[in-house]
Protein backbone atom coordinates (compact mmCIF):
# COMPACT_ATOMS: atom_id res chain seq x y z
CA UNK A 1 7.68 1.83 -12.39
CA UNK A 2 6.29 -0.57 -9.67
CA UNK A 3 3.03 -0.50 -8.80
CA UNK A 4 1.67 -0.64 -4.78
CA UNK A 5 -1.66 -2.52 -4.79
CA UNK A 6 -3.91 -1.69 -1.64
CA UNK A 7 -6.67 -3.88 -0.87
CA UNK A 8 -9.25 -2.17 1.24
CA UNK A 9 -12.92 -1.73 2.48
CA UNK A 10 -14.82 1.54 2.10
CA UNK A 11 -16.11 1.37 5.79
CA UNK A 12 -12.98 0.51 7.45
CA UNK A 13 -11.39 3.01 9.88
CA UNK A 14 -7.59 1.56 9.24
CA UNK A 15 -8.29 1.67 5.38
CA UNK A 16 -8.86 5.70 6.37
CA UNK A 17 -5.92 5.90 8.58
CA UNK A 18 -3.53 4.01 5.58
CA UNK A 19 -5.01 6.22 3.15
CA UNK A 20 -4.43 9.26 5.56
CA UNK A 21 -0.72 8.23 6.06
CA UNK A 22 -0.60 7.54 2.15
CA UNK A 23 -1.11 11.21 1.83
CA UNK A 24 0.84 12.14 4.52
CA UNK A 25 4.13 10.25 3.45
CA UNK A 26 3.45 11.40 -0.29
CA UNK A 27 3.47 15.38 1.02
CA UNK A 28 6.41 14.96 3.15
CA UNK A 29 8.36 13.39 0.20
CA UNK A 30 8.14 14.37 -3.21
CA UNK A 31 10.11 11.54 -4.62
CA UNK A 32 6.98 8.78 -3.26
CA UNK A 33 4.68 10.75 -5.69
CA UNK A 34 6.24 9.29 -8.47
CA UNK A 35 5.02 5.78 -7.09
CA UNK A 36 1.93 4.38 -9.20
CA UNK A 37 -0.84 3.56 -6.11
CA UNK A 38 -4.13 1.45 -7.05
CA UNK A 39 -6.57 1.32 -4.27
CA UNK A 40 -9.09 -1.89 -5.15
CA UNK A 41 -12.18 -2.37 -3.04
CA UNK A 42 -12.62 -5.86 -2.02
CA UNK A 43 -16.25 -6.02 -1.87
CA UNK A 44 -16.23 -4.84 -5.59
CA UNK A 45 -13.71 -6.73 -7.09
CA UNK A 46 -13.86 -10.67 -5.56
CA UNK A 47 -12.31 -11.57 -8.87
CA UNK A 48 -9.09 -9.64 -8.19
CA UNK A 49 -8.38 -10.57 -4.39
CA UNK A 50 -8.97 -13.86 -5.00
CA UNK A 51 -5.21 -14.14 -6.32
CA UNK A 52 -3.71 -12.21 -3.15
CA UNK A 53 -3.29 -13.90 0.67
CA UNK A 54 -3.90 -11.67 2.74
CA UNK A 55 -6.65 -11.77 5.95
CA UNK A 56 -6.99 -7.87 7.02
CA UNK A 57 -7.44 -4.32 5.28
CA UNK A 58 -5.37 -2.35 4.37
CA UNK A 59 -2.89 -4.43 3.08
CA UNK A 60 -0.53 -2.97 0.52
CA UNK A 61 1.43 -5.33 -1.99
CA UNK A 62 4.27 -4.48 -4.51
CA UNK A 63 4.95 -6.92 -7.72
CA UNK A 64 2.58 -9.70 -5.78
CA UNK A 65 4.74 -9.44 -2.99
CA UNK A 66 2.60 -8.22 0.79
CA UNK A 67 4.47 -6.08 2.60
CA UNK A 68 1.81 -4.63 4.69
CA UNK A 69 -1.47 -6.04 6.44
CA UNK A 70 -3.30 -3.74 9.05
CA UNK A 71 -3.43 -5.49 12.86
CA UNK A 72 -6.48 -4.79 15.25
CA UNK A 73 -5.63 -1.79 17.39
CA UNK A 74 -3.13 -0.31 14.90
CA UNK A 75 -1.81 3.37 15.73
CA UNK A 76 -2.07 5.93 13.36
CA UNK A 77 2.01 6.50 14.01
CA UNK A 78 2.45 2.07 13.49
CA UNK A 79 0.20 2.37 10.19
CA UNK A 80 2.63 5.73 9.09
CA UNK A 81 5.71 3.59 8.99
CA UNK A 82 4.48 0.22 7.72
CA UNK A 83 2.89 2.46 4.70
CA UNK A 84 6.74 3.96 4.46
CA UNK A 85 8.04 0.74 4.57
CA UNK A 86 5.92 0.46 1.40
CA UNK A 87 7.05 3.11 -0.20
CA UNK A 88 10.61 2.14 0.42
CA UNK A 89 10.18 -1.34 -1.14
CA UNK A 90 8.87 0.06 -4.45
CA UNK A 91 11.32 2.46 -4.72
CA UNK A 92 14.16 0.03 -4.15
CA UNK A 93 12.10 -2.74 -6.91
CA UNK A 94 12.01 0.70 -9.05
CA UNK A 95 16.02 1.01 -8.38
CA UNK A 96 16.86 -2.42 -9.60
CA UNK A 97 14.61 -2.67 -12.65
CA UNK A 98 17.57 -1.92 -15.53
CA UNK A 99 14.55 -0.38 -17.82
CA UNK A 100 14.21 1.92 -15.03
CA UNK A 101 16.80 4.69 -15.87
C-alpha cells in the first residue's frame, strides 16, 4: 500500500483546512480509508524534511513524489480537491504495484 506523507505545522490554518478535507474526502469515500496517511510536524522532525522540496504547509507527497503544496489564500473547496487529487495518485501507485492484489 502507498503511503501519503503530509508535512505540516501545528499552528497553521491550511494544515487545519487539509486535515479537515482529509477527513472529509475519507467519509465521503470508503475506499480512501484504506490509504496509509502519516502527518509529520516539521518543527519536530528537521531530520525528516530535510530530504523533501517543498516551500509551504500542507504539502502531501506519495512514494517521494509532491503532489500537493498549500498556496496563500487557498479555499477550503481548492484545498478539497488538491487533497483528492492525492488520494487519487495513491490509489492509482496502489493499482500498479503487482504485489498489490
Amino acid at each position: 500500500m502507498r503511503k501519503v506523507l503530509c508535512f505540516y505545522q501545528k499552528n497553521c490554518p491550511y494544515c487545519v483546512q487539509a486535515k479537515k478535507a482529509l477527513d472529509d474526502l475519507m467519509n465521503e469515500n470508503s475506499q480512501y480509508q484504506n490509504i496509509e496517511v502519516e502527518w509529520i510536524e516539521e518543527n519536530e522532525n528537521p531530520d525528516i524534511i530535510d530530504d523533501y522540496d517543498y516551500y509551504a504547509t500542507p504539502s502531501m507527497f506519495v512514494d517521494d513524489k509532491k503532489i500537493y503544496e498549500a498556496h496563500l489564500f487557498e479555499t477550503y473547496q481548492e484545498c478539497k480537491e488538491h487533497v483528492k487529487e492525492v488520494l487519487e495518485v495513491a490509489m492509482e501507485m496502489n493499482n500498479e504495484d503487482p504485489l498489490c492484489l
